[in-house]
Protein backbone atom coordinates (compact mmCIF):
# COMPACT_ATOMS: atom_id res chain seq x y z
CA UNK A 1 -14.92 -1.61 30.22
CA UNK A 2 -15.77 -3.15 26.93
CA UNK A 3 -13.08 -2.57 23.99
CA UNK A 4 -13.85 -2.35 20.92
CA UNK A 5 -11.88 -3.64 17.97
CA UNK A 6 -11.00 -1.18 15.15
CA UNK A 7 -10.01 -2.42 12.01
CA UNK A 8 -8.70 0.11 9.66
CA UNK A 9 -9.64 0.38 6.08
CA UNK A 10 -7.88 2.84 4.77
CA UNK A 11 -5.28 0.82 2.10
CA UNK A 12 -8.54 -0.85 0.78
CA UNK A 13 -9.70 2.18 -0.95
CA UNK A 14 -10.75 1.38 -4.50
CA UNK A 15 -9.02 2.71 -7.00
CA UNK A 16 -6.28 4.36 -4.86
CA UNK A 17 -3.38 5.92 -6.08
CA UNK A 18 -0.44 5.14 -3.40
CA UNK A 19 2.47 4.77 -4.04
CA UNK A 20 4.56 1.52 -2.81
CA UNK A 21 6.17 3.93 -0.47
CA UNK A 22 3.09 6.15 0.58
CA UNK A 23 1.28 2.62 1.30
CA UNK A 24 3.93 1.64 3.98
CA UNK A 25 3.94 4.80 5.34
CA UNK A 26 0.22 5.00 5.71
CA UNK A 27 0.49 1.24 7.85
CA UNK A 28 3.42 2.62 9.71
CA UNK A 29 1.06 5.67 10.93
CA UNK A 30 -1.59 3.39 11.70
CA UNK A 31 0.47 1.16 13.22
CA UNK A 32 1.79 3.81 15.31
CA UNK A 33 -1.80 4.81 16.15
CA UNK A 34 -2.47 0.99 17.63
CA UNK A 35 -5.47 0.72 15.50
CA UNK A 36 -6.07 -3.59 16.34
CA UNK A 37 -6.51 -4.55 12.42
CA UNK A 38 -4.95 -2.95 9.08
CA UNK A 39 -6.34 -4.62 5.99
CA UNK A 40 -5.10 -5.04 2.57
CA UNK A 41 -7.07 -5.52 -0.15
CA UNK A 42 -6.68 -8.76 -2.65
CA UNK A 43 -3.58 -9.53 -4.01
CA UNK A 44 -3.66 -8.79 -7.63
CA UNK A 45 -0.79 -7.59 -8.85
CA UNK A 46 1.46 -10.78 -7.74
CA UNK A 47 5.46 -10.09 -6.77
CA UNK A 48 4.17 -6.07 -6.27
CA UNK A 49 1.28 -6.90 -3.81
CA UNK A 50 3.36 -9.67 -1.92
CA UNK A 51 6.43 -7.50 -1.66
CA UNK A 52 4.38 -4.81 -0.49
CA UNK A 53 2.28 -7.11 2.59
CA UNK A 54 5.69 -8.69 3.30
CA UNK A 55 7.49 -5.01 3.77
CA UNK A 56 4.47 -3.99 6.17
CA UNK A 57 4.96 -7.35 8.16
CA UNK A 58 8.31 -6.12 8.91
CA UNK A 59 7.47 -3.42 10.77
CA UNK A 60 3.53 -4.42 11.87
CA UNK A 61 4.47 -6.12 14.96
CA UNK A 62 1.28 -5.39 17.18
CA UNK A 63 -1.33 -4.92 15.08
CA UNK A 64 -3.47 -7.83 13.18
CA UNK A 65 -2.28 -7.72 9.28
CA UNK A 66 -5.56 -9.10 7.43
CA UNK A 67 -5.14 -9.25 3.72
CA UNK A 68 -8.37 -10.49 1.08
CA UNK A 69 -8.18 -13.76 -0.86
CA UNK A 70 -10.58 -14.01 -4.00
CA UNK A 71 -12.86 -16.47 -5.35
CA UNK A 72 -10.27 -18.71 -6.47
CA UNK A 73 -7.06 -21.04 -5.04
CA UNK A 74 -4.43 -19.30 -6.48
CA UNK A 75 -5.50 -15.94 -5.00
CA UNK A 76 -6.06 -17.65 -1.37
CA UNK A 77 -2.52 -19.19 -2.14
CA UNK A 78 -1.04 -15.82 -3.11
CA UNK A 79 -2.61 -14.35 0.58
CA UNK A 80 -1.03 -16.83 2.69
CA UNK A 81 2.07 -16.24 0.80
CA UNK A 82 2.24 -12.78 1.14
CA UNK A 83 0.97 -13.11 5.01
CA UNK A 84 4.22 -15.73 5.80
CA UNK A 85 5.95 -13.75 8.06
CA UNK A 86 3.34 -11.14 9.41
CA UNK A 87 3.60 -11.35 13.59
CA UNK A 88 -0.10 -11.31 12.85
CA UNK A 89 -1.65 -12.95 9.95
CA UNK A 90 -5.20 -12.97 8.95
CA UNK A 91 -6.73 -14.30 6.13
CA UNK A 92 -10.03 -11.88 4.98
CA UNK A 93 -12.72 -14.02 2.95
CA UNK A 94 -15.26 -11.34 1.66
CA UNK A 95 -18.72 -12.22 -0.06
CA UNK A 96 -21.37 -11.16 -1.15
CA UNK A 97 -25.01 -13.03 -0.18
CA UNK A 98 -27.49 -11.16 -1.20
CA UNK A 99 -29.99 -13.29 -3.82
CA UNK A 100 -28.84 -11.24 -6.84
CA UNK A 101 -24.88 -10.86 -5.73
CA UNK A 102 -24.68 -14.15 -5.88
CA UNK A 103 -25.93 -14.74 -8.45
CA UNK A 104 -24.65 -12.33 -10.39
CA UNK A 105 -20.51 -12.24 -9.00
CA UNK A 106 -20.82 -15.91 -8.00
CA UNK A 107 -22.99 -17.48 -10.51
CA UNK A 108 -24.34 -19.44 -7.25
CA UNK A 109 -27.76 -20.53 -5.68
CA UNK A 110 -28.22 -20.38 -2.24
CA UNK A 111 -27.60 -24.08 -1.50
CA UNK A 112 -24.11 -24.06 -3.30
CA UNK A 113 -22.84 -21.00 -1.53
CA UNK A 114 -23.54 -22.55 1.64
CA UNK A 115 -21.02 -25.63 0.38
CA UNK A 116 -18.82 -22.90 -1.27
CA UNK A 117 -18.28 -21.12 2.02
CA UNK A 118 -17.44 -23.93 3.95
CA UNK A 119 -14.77 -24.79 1.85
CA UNK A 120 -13.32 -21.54 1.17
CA UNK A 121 -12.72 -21.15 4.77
CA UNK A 122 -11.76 -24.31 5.64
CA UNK A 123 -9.07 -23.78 2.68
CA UNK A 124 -8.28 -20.27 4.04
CA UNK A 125 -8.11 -21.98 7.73
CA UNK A 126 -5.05 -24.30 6.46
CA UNK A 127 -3.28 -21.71 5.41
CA UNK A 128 -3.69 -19.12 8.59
CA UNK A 129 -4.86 -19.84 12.10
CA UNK A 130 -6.91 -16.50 11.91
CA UNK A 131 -9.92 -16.43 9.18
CA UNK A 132 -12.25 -13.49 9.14
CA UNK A 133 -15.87 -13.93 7.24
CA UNK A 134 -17.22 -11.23 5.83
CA UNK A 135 -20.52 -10.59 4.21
CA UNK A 136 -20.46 -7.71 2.18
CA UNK A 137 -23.89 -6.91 1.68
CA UNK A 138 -25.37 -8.44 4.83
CA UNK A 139 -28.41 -5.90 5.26
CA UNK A 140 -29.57 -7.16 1.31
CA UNK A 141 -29.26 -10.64 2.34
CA UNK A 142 -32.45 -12.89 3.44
CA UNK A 143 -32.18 -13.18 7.39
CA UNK A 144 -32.76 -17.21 7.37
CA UNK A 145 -29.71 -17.49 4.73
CA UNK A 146 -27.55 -15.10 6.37
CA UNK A 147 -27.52 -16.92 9.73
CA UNK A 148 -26.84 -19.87 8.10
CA UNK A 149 -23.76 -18.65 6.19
CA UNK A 150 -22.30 -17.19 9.39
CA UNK A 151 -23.11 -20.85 10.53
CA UNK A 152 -21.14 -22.57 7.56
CA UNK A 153 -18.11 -20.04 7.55
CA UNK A 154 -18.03 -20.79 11.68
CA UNK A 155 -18.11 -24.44 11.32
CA UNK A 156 -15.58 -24.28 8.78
CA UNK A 157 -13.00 -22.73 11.06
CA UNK A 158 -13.81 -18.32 10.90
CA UNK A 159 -13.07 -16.74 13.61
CA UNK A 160 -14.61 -13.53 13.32
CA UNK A 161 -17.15 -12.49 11.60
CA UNK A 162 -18.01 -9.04 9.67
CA UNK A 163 -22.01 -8.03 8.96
CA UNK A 164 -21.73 -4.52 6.35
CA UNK A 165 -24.61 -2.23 5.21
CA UNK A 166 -22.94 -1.61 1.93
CA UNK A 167 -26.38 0.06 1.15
CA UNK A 168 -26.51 2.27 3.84
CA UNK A 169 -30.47 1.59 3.68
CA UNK A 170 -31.14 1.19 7.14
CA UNK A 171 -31.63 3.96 10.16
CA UNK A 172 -29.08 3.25 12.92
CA UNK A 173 -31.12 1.86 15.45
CA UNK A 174 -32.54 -0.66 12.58
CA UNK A 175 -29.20 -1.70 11.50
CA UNK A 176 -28.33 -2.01 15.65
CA UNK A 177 -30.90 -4.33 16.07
CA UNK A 178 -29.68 -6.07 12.69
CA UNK A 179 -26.52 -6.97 14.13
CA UNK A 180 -28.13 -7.75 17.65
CA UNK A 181 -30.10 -10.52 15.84
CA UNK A 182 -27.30 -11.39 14.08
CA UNK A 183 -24.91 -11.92 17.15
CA UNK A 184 -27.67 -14.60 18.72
CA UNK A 185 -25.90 -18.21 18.24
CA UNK A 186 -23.10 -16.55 17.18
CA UNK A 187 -19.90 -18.32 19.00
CA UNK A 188 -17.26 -16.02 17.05
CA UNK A 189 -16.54 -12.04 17.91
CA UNK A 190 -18.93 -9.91 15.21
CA UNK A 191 -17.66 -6.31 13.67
CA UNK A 192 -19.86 -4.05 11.24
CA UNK A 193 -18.78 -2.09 8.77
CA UNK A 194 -21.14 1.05 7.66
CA UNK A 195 -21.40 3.53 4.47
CA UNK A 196 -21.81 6.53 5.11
CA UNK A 197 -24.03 7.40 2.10
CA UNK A 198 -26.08 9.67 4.43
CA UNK A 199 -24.04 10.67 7.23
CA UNK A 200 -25.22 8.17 9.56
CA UNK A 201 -22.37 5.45 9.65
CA UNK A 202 -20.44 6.72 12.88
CA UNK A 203 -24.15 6.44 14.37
CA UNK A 204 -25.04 3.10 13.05
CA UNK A 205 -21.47 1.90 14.30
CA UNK A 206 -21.82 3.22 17.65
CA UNK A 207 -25.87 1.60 18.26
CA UNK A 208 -24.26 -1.40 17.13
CA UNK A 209 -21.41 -1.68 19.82
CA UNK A 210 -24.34 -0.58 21.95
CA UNK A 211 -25.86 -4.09 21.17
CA UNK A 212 -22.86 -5.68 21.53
CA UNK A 213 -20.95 -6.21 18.54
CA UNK A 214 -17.48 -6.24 19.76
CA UNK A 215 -15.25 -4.55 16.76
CA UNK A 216 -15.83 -1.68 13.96
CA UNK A 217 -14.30 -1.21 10.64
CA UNK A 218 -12.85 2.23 10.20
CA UNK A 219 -11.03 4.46 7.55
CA UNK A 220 -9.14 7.79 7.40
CA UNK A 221 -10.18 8.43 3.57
CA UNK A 222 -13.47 6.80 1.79
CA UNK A 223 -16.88 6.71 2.31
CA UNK A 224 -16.93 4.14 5.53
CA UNK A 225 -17.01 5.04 9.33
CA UNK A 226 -14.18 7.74 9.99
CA UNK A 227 -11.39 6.48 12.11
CA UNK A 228 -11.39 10.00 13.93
CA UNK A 229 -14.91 11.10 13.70
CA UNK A 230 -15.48 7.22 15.78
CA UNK A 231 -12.34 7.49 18.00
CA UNK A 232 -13.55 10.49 19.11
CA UNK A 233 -16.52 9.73 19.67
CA UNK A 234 -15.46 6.60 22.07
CA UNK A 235 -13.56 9.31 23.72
CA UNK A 236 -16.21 11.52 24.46
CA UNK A 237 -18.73 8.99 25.32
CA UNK A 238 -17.22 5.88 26.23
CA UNK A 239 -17.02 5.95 30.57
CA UNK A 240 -20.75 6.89 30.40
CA UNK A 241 -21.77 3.77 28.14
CA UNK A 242 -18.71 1.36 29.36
CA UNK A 243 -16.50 0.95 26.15
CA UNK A 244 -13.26 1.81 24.77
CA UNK A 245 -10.51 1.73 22.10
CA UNK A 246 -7.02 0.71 22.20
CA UNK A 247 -6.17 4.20 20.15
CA UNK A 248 -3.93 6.43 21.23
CA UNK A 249 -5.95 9.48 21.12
CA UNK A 250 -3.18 11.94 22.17
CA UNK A 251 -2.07 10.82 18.55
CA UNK A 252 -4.98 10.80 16.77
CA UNK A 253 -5.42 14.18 14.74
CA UNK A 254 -1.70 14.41 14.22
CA UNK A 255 -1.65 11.15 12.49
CA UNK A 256 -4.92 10.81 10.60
CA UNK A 257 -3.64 14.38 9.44
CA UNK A 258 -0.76 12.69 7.88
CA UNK A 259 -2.34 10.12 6.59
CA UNK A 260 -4.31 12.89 4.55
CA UNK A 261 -1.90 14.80 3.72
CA UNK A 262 -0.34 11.60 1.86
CA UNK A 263 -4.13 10.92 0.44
CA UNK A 264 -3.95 14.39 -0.56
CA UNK A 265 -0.69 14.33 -2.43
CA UNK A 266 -0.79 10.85 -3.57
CA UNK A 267 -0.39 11.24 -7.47
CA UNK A 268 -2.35 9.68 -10.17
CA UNK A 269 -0.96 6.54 -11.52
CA UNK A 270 -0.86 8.27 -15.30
CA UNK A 271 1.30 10.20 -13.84
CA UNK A 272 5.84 9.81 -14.08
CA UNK A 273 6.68 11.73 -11.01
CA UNK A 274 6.14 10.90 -7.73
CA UNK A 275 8.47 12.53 -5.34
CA UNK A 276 8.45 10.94 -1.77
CA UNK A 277 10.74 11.81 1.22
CA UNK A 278 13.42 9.31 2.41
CA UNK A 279 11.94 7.73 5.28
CA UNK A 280 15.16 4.97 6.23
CA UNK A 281 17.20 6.21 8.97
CA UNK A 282 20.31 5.05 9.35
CA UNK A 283 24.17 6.64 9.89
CA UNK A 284 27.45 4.26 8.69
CA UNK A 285 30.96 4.77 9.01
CA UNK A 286 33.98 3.04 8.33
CA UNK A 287 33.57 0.69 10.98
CA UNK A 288 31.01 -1.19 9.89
CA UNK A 289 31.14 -4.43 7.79
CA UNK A 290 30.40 -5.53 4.54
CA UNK A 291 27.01 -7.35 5.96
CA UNK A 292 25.86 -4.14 8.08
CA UNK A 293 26.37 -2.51 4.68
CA UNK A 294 24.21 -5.08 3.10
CA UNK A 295 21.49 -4.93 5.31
CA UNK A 296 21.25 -1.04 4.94
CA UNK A 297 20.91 -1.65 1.37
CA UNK A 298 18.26 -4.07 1.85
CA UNK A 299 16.33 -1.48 4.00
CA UNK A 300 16.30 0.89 1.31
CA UNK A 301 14.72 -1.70 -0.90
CA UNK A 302 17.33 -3.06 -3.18
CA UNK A 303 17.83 -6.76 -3.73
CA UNK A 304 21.36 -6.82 -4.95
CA UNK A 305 23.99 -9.92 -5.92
CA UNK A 306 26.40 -10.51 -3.66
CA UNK A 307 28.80 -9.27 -6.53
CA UNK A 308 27.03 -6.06 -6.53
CA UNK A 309 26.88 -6.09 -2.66
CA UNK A 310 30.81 -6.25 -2.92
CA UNK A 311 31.03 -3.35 -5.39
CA UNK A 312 28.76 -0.98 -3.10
CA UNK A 313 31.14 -2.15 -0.24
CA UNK A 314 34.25 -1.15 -2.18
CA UNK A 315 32.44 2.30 -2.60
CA UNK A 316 31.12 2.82 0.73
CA UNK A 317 34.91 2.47 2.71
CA UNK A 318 36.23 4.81 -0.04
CA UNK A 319 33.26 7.48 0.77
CA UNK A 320 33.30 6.66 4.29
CA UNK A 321 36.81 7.12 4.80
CA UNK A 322 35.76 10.96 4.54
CA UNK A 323 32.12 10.93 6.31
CA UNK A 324 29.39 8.95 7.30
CA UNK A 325 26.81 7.77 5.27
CA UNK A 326 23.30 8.14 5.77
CA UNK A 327 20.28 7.04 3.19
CA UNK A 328 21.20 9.24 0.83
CA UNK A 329 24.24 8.88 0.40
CA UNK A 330 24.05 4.97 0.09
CA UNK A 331 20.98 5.40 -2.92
CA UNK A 332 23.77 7.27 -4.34
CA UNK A 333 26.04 4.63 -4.24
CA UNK A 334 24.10 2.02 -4.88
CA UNK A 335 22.84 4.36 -8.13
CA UNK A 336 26.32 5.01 -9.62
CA UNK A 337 28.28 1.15 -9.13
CA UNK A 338 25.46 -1.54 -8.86
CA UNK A 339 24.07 -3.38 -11.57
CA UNK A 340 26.00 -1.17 -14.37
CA UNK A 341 24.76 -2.68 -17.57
CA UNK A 342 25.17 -2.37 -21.39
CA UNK A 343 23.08 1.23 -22.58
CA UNK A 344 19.81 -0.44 -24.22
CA UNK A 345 18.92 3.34 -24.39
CA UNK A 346 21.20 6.54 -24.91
CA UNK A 347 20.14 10.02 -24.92
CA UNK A 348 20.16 11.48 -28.54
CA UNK A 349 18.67 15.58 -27.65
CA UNK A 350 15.67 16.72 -25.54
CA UNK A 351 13.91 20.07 -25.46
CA UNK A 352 11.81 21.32 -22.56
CA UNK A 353 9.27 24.38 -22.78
CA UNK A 354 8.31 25.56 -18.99
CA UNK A 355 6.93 29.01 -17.77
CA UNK A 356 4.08 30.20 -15.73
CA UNK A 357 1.76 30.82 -18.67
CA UNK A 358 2.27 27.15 -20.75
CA UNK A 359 2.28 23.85 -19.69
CA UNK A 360 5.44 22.19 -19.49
CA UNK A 361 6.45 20.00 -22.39
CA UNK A 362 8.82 17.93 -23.13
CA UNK A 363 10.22 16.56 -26.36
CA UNK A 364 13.31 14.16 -25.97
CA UNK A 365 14.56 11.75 -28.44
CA UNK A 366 16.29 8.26 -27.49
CA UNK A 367 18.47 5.66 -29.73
CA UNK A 368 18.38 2.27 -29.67
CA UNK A 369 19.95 0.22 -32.32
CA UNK A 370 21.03 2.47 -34.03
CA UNK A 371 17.63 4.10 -34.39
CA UNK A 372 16.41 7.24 -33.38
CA UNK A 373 13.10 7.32 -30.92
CA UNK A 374 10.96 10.62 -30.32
CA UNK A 375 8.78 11.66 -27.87
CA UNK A 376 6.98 14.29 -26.96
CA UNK A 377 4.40 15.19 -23.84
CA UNK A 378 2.71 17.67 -21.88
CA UNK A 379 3.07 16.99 -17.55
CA UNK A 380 3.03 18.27 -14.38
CA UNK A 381 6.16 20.79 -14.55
CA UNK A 382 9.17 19.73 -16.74
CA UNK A 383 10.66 16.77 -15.01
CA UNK A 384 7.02 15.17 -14.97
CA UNK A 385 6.61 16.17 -18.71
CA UNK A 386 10.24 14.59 -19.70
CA UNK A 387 9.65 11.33 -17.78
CA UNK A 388 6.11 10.97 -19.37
CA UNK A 389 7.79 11.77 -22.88
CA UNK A 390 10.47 8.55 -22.21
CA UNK A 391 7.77 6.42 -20.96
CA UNK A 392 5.73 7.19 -24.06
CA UNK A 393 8.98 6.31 -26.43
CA UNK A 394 9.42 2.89 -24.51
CA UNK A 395 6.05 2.09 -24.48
CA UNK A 396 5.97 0.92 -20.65
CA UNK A 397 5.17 2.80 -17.60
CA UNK A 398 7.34 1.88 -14.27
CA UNK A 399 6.58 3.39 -10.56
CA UNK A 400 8.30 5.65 -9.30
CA UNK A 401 9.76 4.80 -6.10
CA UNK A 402 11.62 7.76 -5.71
CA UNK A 403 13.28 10.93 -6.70
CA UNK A 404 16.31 12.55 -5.25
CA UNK A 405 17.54 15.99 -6.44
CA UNK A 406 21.33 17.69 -4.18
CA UNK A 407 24.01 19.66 -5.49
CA UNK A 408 27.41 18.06 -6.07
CA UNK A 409 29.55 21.13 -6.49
CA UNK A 410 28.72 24.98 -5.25
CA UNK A 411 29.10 27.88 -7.14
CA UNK A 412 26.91 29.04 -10.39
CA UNK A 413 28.16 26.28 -12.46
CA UNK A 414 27.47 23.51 -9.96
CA UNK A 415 26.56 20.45 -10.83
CA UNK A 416 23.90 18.58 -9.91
CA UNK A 417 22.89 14.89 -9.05
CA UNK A 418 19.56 12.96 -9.94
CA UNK A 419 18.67 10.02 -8.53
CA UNK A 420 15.62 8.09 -9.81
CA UNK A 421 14.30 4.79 -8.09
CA UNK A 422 12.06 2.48 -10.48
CA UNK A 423 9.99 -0.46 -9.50
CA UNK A 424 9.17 -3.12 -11.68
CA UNK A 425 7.85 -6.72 -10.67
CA UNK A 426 8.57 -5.81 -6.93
CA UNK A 427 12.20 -4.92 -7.60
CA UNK A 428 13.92 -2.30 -6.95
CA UNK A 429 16.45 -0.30 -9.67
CA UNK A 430 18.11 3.12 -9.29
CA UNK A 431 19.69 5.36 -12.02
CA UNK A 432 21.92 8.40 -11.38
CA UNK A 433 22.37 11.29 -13.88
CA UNK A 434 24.83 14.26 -13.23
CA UNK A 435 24.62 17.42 -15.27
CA UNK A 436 25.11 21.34 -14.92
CA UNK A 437 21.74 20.99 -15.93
CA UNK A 438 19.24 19.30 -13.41
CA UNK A 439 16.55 18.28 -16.07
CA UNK A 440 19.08 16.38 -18.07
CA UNK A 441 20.64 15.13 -14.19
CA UNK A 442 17.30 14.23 -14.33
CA UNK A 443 16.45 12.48 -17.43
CA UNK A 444 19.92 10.58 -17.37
CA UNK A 445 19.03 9.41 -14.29
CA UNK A 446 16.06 8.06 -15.30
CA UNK A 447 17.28 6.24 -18.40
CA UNK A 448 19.95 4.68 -16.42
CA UNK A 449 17.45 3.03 -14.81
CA UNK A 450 15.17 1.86 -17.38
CA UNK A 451 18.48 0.44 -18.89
CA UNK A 452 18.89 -1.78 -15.75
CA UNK A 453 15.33 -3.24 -15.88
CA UNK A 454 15.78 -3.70 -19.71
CA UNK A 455 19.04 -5.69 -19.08
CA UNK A 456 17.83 -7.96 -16.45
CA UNK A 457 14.33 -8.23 -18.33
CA UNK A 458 15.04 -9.27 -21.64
């Protein structure tokens, strides 16, 4: 039984919206799914994009981790970097060879790609065992120069190779015998990867395996092969034809399910609010030590001092003492006694207008230096608009890792807690706000952390 090699797409999807948090949760699922490859696109935004390969790593153990290096060194160095301590690394050169790609994103003629390949792989091969070669617009590409580009990369030290019909131009049994003549001389495993411009990709994919290509690139979202639509169709077809997948199929609609559901909800980056559920599971007590404490805090995402690491200690033995502590209970912690810093910014007045027949506003006015700052914008319900409106009056926008809302007291005058979880340059900073009032929980919260990042920034 033949078994094919999926390699998921789905965190490559241009212009996608994820969230640090939703993007590890989407590898987790796929992870979970035993799909063989999860790639990353190109590292571009440096300490965010490394963080975020190196978080996945930690908990990728099985699968193949293949992230994209550019054109030049220092985004091959940044790949390698980010893949350090992946069980799986893979290094993903990508390129176009058509005549007029080149050309055009290359500014190469065919003679000086050839060279160019062979030493951007055999760069990319010192850095990671594992080199994939992919030629993005293979079907636009003259046959004579494609082989011999497949040839160079090889030679150079690939060891895989991807063909893709970017154009979706040809029929499937066409683009099936495309990759059949493709495969002949070729000493390295081939994969295609299809668009699906005209329904036909799962087809095309599926003809190709036929003719032996040995792996297919997939996605849950986007306009490539679809993970289930193909994994389904293995399932259905594959004892009669001799080929399987490693996919866990009794998981398959549950988890691609999620995995939309998170596609579905993922928020615009324009927009402050982001609310995502606490996925770290974890129960302390008073037993534990100062370094099991640490390393709880270091799960949640926080890269404390060890001066700040002592504070949370001192914290967690006094809450503790009374309960255990779970995830949310440490963010709280860590919200309210690490990395207290000077106010850069301090609440001055806001007003919020909210009801089912206007759009929430939010006008809020800040001091700093004596000097008073207003703002004033429109969101997605009031705790979107007031977070928009303080982003607007420091002129900066931060990602929002996460929001936490829970009552501190009961009764009609309880008051309420706010915890708000910025990112900025791959670090981690919490604020907490308390209040009567859960906006202004809310908006204290959030300044509280901006004040952090300002502090440690400047």
């Amino acid at each position: 039984m033949k078994q094919i090699v999926i390699s998921d797409t789905t965190l490559c999807k241009e212009g996608n919206a994820y969230s640090f948090k939703e993007k590890l949760e989407i590898a987790r699922q796929l992870e979970r799914l035993a799909v063989d490859v999860i790639e990353l696109p190109e590292i571009r935004n440096g300490k965010t994009d490394i963080l975020l390969v190196r978080t996945i790593a930690s908990f990728v153990k099985n699968s193949i981790l293949s992230v994209a290096a550019g054109m030049g060194a220092d985004s091959l160095e940044q790949a390698a970097a980010a893949l350090s301590s992946a069980s799986h690394p893979r290094i993903r050169i990508e390129l176009p060879l058509s005549p007029v790609a080149m050309e055009y994103f290359c500014h190469k003629k065919p003679p000086k790609m050839l060279a160019y390949i062979s030493d951007i792989v055999a760069a990319a091969k010192e850095k990671c065992a594992d080199v994939e070669f992919c030629a993005v617009d293979a079907t636009r590409a003259e046959a004579e120069f494609l082989k011999a580009a497949i040839h160079a990369a090889v030679a150079a030290g690939a060891t895989c190779v991807s063909v893709c019909d970017s154009a979706a131009e040809m029929m499937p049994d066409d683009f099936a015998a495309f990759a059949k003549n493709v495969m002949e001389g070729t000493t390295v495993p081939v994969s295609v990867a299809c668009e699906d411009k005209n329904g036909l990709a799962c087809a095309s994919a599926i003809l190709a395996v036929r003719s032996g290509v040995c792996g297919v690139k997939t996605s849950v979202e986007g306009n490539g092969v679809s993970l289930e639509t193909f994994a389904d169709m293995v399932k259905n077809c594959g004892n009669t034809y001799g080929f399987a997948t490693g996919i866990r199929v009794t998981e398959l609609h549950r988890t691609v399910k999620q995995i939309r559901w998170i596609a579905g909800n993922s928020k615009n980056e324009s927009a402050a609010l982001s609310v995502v559920s606490d996925d770290a599971s974890f129960r302390l007590d008073k037993s534990d030590d100062a370094a099991a404490v640490a390393s709880a805090v270091a799960k949640l995402g926080y890269d404390l001092s060890e001066e700040d690491n002592a504070r949370v200690y001192e914290e967690f033995l006094r809450v503790a003492d009374r309960k255990t502590v779970g995830s949310k209970e440490l963010d709280a912690i860590v919200a309210s006694t690490a990395l207290q810093v000077p106010a850069s910014y301090k609440l001055k007045s806001y007003v919020i207008n909210n009801g089912n027949i206007i759009a929430a506003s939010a006008q809020i006015t800040l001091e700093r230096e004596g000097k008073d700052l207003p703002g004033i914008c429109m969101g997605d319900g009031p705790i979107d608009a007031a977070f928009l409106a303080i982003e607007q009056i420091i002129g900066h926008h931060y990602e929002l890792d996460d929001f936490q809302i829970q009552s501190v007291t009961e009764g009609k005058e309880a008051m309420g807690s706010a915890i708000v979880k910025l990112r900025s340059n791959g670090k981690l900073y919490s604020g907490n706000g308390i209040s009567t009032d859960i906006i202004g929980a809310s908006i204290r919260a959030y300044i509280n952390a901006v004040n952090k990042i300002v502090y440690e920034e400047v």
